[in-house]
Protein backbone atom coordinates (compact mmCIF):
# COMPACT_ATOMS: atom_id res chain seq x y z
CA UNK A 1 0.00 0.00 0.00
CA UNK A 2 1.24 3.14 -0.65
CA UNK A 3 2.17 6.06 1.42
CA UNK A 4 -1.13 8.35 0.39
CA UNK A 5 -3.50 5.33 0.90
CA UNK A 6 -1.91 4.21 3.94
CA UNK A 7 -2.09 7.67 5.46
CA UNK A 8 -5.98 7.48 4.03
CA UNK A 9 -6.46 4.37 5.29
CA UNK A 10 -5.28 5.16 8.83
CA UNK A 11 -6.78 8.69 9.20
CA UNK A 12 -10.38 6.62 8.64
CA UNK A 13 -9.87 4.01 10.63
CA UNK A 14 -8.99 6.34 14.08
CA UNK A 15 -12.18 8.00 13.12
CA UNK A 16 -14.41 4.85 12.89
CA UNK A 17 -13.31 4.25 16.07
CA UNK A 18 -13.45 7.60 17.41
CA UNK A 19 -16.75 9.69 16.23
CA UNK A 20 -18.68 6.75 14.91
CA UNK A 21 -17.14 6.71 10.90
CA UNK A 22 -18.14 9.81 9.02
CA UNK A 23 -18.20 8.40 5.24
CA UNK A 24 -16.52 11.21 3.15
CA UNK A 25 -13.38 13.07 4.73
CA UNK A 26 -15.53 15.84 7.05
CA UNK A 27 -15.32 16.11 10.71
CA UNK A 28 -18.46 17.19 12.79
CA UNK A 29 -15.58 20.88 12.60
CA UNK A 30 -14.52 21.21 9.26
CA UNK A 31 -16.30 23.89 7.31
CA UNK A 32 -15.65 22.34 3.91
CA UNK A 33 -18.75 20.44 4.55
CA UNK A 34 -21.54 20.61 2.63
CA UNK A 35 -23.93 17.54 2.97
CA UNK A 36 -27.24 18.13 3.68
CA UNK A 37 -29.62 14.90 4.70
CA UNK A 38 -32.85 16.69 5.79
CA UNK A 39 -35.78 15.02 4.65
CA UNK A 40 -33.40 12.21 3.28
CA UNK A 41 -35.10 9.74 5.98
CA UNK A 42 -31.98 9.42 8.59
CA UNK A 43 -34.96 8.65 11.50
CA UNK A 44 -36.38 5.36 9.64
CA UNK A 45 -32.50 4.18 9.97
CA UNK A 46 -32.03 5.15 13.34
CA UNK A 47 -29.11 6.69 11.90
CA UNK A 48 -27.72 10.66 12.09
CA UNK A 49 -25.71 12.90 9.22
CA UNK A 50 -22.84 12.42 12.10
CA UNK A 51 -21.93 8.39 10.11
CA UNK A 52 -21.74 10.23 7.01
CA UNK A 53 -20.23 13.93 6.54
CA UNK A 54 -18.89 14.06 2.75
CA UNK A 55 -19.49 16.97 0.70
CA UNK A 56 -23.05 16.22 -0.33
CA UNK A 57 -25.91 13.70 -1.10
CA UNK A 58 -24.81 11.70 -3.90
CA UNK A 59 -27.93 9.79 -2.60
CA UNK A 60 -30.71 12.55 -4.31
CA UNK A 61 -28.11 13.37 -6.91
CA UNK A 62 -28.79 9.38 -8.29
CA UNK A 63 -32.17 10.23 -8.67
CA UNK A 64 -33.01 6.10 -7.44
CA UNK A 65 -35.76 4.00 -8.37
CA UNK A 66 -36.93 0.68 -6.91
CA UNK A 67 -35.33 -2.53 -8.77
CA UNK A 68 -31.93 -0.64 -9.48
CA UNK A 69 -28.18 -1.57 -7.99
CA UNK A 70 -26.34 0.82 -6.16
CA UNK A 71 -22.59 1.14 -5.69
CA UNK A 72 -21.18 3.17 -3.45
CA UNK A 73 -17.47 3.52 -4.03
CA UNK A 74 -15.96 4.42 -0.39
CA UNK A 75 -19.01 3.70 1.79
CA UNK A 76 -17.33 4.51 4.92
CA UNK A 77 -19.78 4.59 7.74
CA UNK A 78 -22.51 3.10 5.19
CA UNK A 79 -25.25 5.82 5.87
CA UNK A 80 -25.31 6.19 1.85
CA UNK A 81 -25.67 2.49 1.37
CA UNK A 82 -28.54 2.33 3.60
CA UNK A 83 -30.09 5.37 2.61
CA UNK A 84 -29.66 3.61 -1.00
CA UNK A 85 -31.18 0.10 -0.35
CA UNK A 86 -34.44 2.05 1.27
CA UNK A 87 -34.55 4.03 -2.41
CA UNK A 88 -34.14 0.96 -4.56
CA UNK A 89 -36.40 -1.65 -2.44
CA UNK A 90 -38.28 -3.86 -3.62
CA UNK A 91 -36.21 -5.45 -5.79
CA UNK A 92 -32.95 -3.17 -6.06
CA UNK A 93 -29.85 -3.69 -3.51
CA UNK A 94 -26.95 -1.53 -2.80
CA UNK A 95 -23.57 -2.16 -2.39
CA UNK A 96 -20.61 -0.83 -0.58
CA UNK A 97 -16.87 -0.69 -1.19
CA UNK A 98 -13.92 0.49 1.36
CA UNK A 99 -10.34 -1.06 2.10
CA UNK A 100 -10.54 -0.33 6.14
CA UNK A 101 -11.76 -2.58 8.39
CA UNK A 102 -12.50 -0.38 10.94
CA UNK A 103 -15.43 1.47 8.51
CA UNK A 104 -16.55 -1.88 7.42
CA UNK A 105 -17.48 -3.39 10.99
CA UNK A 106 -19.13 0.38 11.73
CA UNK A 107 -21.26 -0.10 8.47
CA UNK A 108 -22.32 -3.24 9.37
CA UNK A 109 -23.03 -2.44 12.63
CA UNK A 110 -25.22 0.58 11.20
CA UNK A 111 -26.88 -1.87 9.02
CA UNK A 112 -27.95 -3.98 12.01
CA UNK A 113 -29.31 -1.11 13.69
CA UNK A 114 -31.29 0.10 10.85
CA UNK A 115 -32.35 -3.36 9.76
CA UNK A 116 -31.63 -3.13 6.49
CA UNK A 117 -31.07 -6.29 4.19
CA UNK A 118 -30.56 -5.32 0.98
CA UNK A 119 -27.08 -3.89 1.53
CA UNK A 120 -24.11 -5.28 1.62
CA UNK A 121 -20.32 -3.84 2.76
CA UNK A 122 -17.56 -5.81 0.30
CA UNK A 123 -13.40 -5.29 1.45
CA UNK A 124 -11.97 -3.30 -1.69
CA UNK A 125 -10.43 -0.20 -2.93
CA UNK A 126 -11.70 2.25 -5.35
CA UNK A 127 -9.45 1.30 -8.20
CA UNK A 128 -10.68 -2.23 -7.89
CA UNK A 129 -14.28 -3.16 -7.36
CA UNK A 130 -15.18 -6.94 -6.43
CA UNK A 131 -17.54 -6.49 -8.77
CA UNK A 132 -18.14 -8.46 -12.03
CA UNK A 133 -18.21 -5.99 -15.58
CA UNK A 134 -21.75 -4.53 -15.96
CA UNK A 135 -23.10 -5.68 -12.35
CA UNK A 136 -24.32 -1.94 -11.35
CA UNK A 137 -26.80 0.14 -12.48
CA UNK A 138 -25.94 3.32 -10.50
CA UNK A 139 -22.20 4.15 -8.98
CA UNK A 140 -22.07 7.14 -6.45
CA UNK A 141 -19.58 8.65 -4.33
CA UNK A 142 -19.28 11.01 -1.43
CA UNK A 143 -16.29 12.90 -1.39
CA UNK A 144 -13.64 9.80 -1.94
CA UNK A 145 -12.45 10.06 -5.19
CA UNK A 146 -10.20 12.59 -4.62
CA UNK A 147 -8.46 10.26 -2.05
CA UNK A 148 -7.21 8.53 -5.07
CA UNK A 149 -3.78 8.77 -6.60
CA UNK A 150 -4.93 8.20 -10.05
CA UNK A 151 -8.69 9.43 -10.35
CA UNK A 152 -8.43 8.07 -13.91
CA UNK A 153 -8.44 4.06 -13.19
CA UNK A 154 -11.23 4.88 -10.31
CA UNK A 155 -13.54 6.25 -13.04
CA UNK A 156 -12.62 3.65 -15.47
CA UNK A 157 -13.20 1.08 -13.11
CA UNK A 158 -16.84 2.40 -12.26
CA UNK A 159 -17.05 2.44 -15.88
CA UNK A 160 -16.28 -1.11 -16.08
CA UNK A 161 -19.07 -2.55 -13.17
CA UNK A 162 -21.87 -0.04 -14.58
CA UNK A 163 -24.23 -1.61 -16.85
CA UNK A 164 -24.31 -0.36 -20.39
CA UNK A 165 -26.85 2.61 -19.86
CA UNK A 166 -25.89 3.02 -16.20
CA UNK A 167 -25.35 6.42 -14.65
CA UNK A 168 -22.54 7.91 -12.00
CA UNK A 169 -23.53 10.55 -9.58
CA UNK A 170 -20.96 11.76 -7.05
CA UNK A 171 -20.18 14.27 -4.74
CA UNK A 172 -16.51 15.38 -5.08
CA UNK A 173 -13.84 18.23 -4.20
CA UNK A 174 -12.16 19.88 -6.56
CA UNK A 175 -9.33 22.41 -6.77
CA UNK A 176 -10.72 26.18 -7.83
CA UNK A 177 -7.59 27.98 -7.53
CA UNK A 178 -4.53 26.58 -7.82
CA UNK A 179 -3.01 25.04 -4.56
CA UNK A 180 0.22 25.58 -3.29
CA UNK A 181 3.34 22.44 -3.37
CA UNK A 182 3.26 22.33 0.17
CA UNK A 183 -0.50 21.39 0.57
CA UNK A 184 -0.51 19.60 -2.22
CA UNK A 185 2.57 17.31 -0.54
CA UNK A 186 1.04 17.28 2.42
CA UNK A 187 -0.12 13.60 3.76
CA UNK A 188 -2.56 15.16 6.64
CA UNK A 189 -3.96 17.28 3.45
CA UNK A 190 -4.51 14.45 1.31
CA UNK A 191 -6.72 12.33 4.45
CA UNK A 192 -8.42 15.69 4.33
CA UNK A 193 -10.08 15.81 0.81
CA UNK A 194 -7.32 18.63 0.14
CA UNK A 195 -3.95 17.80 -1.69
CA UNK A 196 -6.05 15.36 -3.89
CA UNK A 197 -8.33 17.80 -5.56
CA UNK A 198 -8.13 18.72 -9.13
CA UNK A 199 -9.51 21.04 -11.63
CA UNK A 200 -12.89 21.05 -12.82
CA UNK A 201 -11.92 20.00 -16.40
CA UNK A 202 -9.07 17.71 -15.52
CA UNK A 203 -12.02 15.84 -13.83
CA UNK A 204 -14.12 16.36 -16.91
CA UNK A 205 -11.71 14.91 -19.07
CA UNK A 206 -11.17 11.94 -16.89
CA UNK A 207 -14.47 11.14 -17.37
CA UNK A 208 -14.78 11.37 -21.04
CA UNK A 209 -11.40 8.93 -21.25
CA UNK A 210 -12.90 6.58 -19.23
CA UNK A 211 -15.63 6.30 -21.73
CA UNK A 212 -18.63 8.48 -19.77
CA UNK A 213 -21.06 10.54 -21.72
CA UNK A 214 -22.27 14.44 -21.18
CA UNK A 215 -20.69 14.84 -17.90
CA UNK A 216 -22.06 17.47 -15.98
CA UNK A 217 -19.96 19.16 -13.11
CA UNK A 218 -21.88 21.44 -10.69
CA UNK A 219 -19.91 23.92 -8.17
CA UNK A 220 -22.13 24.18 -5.13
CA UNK A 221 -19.96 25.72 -2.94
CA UNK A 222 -16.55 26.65 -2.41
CA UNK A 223 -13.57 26.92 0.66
CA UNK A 224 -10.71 29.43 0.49
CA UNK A 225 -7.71 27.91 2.28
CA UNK A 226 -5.71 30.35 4.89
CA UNK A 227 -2.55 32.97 3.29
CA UNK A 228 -3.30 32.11 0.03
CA UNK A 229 -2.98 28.53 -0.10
CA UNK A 230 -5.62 28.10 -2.68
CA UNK A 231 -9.33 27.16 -3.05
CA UNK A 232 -11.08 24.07 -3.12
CA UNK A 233 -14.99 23.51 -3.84
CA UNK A 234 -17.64 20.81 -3.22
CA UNK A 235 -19.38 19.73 -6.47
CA UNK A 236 -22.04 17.40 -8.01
CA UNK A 237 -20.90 15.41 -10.94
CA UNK A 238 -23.27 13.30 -13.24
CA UNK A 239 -22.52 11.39 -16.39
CA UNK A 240 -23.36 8.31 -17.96
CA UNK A 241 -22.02 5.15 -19.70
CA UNK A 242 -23.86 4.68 -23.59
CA UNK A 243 -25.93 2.21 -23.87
CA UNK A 244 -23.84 0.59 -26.90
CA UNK A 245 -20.22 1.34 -27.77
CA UNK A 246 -16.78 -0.29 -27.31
CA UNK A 247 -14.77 0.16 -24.06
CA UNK A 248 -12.30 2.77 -24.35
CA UNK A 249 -10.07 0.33 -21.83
């Protein structure tokens, strides 16, 4: 493993154990965060926005209907899992994908609690789903790709699981104004959804190379680091794979 995702990996892991496993890379403290879960049905689940503070509801963004399968690429805590599985019942089921242990044994914990059973947590990273090609119908995301080294081969590989026609809809960070080497280097930066943000059309073009269609990048809000270190924002992102079409892989 290396030194980014080990860093990632450990900075998640303290707070599973410590403030009950936000999903995405917020703490109850940090102002870069942007989710909002009112009227998303956290009381049926038993559940709070505290197992799940990314930078948004890729949840809504999906747009789910009953019968469809969900995968949530760094489910963390699991609260968008669950909040998935309630969307797509009857006959849909979601699936989540992290690499720490910790956040795995929290989400299935949560889905215990919330008695939820058709969800289930799988041991992965982002770059590599255990997923078979074309399994999913809808990927999402709350503020975990940036975590990634190489954002390409995470898009490409929810390219590969969604089903020809499938959709992604993600909430992300991105880099606004250009941030300085020293953030950008920094590990503790990187664990915070900092050092790995890009540009809006880097991120744009990543998509179309994986193969997606019309993506659609929304700036919803936006954080201005301290002397001039740079700016990062919080944004939607939608796109889609074509229904026919060979793989750009």
């Amino acid at each position: 493993m290396g030194e980014i995702k080990e860093e990632v990996r450990s900075h998640y892991a303290e707070l599973a154990e410590q403030m009950g496993g936000p999903a995405g890379c917020c703490t109850s403290t940090d102002d870069v965060c942007f989710a909002d879960y009112s009227g998303a049905g956290l009381g049926e689940l038993g559940l709070t926005s505290a197992h799940s503070l990314g930078c948004g509801n890729p949840t809504l963004l999906a747009q789910l209907e009953p019968g469809d399968v969900v995968l949530d690429l760094g489910s963390g805590g699991g609260l968008d899992v669950l909040l998935s599985a309630r969307r797509v019942y009857p006959g849909g089921h979601a699936y989540g994908v992290d690499m720490t242990d910790e956040m795995l044994a929290l989400a299935n914990r949560n889905r215990e609690k919330a008695a939820v059973e058709n969800a289930t947590f799988l041991k992965g990273t982002i770059e590599s789903v255990p997923l078979p090609d074309g399994t999913v119908d809808v990927v999402i995301s709350n503020c975990v790709i940036n975590l990634a080294e190489d954002k390409g081969v995470v898009l490409k590989e929810a390219f590969r699981v969604l089903k020809p026609g499938g959709r992604l809809a993600v909430a992300d960070m991105v880099e606004i104004e250009t941030l300085v080497p020293a953030v950008k280097s920094a590990l503790a930066a990187w664990a915070g959804c900092i050092a790995g943000t890009i540009p809006v059309e880097d991120y744009r073009r990543l998509l179309l190379e994986a193969g997606f269609e019309e993506p659609q990048i929304e700036v919803h809000d936006t954080h201005s680091l301290p002397e001039q270190e740079g700016k990062i924002g919080s944004t939607y992102i939608r796109a889609h794979k074509p229904l026919t079409g060979a793989d750009p892989s």
